[in-house]
PDB file of N, CA and C in Angstrom:
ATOM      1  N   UNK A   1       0.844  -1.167   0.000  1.00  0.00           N
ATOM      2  CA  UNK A   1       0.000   0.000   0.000  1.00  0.00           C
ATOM      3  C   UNK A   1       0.893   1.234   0.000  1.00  0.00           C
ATOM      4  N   UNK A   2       0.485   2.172  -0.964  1.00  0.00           N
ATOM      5  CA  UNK A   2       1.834   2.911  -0.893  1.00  0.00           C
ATOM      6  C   UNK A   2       1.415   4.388   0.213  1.00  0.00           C
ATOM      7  N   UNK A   3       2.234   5.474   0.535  1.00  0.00           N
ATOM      8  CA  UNK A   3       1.644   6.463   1.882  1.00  0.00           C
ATOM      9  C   UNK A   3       1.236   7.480   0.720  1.00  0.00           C
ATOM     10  N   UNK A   4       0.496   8.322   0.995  1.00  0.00           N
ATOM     11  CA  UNK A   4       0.155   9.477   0.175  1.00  0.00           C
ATOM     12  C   UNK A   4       1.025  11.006   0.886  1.00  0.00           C
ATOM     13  N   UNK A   5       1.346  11.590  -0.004  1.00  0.00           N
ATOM     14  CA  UNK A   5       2.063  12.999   1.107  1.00  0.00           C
ATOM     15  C   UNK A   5       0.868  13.949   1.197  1.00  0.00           C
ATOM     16  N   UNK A   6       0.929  14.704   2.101  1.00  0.00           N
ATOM     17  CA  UNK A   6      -0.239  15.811   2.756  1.00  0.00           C
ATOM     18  C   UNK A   6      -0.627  16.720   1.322  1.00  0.00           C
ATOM     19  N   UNK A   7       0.072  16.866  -0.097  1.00  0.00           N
ATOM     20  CA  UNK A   7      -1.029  17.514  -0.496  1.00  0.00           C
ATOM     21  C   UNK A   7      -1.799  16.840  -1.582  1.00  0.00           C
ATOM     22  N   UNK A   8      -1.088  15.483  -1.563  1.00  0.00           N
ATOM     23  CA  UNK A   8      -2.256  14.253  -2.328  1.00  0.00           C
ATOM     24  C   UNK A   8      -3.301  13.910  -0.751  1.00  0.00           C
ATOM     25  N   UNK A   9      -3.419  14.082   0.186  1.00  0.00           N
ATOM     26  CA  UNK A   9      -4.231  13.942   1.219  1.00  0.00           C
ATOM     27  C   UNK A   9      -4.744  15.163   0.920  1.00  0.00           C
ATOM     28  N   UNK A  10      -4.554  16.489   1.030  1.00  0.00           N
ATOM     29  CA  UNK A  10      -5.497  17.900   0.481  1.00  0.00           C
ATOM     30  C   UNK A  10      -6.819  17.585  -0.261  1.00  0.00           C
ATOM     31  N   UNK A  11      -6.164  16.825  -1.711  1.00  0.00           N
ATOM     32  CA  UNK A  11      -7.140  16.359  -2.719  1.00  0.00           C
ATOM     33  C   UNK A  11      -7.711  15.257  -2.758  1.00  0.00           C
ATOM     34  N   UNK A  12      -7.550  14.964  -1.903  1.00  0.00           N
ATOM     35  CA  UNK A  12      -8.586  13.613  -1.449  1.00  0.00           C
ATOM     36  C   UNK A  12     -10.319  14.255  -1.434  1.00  0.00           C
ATOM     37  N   UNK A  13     -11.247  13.773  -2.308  1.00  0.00           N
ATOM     38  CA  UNK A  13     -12.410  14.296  -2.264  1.00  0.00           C
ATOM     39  C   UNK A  13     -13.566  12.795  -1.811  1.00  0.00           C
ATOM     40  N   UNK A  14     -14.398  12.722  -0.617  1.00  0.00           N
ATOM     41  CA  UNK A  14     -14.927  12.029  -0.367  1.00  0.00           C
ATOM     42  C   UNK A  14     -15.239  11.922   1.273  1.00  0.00           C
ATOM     43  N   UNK A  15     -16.173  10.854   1.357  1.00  0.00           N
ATOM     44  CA  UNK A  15     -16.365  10.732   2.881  1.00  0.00           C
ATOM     45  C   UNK A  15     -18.046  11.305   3.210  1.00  0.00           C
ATOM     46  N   UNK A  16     -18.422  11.541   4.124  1.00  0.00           N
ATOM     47  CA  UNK A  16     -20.056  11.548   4.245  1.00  0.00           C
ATOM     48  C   UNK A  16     -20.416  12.962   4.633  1.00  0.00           C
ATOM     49  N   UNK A  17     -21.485  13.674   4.797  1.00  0.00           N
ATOM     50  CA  UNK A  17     -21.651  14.831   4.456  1.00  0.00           C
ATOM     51  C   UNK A  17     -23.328  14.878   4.578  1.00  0.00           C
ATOM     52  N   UNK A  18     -23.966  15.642   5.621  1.00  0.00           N
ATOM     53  CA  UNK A  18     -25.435  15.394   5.572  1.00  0.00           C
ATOM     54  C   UNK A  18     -25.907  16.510   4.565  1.00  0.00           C
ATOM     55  N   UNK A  19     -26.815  16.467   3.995  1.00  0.00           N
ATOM     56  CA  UNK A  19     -27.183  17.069   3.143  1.00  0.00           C
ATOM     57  C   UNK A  19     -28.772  17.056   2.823  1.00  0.00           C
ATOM     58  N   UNK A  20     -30.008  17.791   2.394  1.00  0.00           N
ATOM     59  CA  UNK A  20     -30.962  17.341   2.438  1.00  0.00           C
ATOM     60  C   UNK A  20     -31.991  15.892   1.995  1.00  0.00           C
ATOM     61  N   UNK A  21     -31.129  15.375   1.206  1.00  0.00           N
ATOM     62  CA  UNK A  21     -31.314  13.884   0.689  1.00  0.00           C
ATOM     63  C   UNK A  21     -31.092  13.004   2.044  1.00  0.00           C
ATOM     64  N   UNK A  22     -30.130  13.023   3.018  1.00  0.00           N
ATOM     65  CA  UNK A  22     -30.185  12.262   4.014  1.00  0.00           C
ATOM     66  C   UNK A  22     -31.285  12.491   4.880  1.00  0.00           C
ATOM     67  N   UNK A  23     -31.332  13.632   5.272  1.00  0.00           N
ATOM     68  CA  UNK A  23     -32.570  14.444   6.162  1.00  0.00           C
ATOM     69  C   UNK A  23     -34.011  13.812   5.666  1.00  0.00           C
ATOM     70  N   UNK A  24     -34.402  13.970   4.454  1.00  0.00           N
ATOM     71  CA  UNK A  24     -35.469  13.437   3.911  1.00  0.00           C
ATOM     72  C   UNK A  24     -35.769  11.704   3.839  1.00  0.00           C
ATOM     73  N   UNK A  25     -34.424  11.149   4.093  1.00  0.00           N
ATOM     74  CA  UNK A  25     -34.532   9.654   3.939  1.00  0.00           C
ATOM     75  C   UNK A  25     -34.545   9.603   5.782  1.00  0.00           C
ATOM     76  N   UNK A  26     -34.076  10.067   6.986  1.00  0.00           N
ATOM     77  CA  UNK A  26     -34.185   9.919   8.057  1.00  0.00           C
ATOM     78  C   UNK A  26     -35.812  10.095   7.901  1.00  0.00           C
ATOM     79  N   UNK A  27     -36.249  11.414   7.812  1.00  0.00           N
ATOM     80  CA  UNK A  27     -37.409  11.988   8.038  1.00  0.00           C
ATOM     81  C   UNK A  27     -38.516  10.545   7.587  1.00  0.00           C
ATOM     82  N   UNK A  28     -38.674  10.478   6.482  1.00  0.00           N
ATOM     83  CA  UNK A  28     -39.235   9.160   6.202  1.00  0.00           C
ATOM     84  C   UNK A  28     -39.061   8.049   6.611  1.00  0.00           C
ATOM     85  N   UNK A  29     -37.795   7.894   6.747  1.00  0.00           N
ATOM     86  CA  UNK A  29     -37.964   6.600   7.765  1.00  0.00           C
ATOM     87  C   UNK A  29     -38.714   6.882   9.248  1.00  0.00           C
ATOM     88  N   UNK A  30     -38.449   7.588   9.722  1.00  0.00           N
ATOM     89  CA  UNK A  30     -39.383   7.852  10.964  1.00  0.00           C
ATOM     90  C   UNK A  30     -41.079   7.843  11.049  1.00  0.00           C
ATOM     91  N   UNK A  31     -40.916   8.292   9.858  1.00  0.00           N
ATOM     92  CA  UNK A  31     -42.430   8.527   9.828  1.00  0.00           C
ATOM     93  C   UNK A  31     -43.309   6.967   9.087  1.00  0.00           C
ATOM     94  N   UNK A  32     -42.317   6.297   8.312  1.00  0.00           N
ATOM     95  CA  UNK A  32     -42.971   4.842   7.919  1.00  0.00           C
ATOM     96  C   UNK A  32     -43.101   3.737   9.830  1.00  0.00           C
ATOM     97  N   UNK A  33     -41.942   4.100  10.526  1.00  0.00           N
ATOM     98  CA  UNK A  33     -42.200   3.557  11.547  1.00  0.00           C
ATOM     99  C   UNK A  33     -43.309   3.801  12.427  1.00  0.00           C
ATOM    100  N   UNK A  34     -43.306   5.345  12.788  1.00  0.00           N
ATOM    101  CA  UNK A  34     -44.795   5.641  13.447  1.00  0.00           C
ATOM    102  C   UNK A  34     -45.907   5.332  12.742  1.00  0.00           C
ATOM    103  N   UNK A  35     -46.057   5.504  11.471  1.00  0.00           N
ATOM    104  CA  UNK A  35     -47.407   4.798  10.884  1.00  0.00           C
ATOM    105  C   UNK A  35     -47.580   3.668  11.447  1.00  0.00           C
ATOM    106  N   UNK A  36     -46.520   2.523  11.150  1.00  0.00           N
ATOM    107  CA  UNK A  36     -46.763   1.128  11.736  1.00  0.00           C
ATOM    108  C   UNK A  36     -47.084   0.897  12.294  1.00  0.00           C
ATOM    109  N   UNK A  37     -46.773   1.293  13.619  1.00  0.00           N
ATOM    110  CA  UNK A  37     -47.061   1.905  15.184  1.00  0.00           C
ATOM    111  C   UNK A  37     -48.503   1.856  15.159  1.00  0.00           C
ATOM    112  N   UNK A  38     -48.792   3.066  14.529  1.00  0.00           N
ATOM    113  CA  UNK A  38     -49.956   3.596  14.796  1.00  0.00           C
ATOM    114  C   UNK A  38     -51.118   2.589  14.512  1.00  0.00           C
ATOM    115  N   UNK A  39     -50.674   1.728  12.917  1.00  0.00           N
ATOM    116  CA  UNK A  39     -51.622   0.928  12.960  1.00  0.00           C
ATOM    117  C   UNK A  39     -51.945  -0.248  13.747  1.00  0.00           C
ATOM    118  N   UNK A  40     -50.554  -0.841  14.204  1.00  0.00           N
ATOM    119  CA  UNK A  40     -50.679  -1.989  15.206  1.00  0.00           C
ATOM    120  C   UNK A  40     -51.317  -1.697  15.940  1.00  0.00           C
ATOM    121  N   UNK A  41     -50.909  -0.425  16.807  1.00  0.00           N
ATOM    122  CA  UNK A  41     -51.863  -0.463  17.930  1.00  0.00           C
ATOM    123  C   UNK A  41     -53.236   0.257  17.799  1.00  0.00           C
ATOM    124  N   UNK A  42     -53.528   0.509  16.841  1.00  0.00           N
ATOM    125  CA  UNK A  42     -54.939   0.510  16.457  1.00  0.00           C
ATOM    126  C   UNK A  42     -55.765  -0.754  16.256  1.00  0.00           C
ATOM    127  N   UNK A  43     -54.822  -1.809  15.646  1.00  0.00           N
ATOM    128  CA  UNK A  43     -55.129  -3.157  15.096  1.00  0.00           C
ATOM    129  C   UNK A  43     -55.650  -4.252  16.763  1.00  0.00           C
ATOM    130  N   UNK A  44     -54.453  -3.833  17.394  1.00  0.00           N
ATOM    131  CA  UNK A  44     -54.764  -4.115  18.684  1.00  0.00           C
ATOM    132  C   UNK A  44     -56.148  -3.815  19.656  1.00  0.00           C
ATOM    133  N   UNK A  45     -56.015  -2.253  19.412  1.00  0.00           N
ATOM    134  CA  UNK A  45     -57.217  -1.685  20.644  1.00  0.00           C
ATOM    135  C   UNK A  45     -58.329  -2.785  19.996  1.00  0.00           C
ATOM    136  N   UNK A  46     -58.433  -2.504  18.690  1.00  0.00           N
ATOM    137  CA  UNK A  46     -59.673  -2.918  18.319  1.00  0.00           C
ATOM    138  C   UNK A  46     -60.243  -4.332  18.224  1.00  0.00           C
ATOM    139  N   UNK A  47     -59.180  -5.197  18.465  1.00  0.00           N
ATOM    140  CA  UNK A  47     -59.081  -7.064  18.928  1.00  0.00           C
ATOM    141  C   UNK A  47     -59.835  -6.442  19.989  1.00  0.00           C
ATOM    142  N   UNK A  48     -59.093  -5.773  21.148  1.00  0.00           N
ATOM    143  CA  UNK A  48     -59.326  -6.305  22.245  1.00  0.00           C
ATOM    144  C   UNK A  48     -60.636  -5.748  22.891  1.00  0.00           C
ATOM    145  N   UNK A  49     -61.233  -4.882  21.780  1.00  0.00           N
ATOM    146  CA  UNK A  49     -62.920  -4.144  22.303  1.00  0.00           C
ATOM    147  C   UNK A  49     -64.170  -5.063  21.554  1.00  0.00           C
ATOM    148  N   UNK A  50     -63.399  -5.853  20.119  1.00  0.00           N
ATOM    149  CA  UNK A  50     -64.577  -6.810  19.548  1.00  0.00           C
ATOM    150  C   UNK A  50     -64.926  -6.448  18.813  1.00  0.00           C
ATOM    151  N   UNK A  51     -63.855  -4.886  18.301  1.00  0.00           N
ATOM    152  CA  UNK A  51     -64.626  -4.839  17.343  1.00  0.00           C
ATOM    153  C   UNK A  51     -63.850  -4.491  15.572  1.00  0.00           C
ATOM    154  N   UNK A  52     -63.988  -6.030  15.204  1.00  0.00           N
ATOM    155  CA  UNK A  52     -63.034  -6.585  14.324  1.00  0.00           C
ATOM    156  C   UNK A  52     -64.444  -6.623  12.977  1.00  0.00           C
ATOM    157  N   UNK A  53     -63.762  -6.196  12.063  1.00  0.00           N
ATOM    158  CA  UNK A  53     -65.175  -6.658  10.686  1.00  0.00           C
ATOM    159  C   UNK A  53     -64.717  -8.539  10.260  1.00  0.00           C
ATOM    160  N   UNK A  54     -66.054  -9.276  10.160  1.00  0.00           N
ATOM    161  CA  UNK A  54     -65.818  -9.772   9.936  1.00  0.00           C
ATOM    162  C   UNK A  54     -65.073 -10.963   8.915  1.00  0.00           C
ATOM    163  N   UNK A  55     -64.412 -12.049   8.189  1.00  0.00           N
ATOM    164  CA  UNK A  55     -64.040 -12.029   6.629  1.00  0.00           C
ATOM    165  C   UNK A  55     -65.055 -13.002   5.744  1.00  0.00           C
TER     166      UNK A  55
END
């Protein structure tokens, strides 16, 4: 592996960087989880009151 000197390390371009594309993929992911959420335990209350439609 050969060493690089500090101003081939200067031009080194890369590495991670938040930007609004990440923000929007967090944001959505959060929000596909609370849906889930929301429906389970909707799916739930409603087992446990009886009141399920039937198939």
């Amino acid at each position: 592996m050969d060493q690089l000197s500090k101003t081939e390390l200067v031009q080194v371009v890369g590495g991670f960087s938040i930007n609004g594309t990440v923000i929007n993929a967090l944001a959505r992911g959060i929000e596909v989880v609370l849906d889930v959420g929301r429906s389970f335990g909707t799916a739930i209350r409603r087992w446990q009151e009886g009141r399920l439609c039937p198939l």
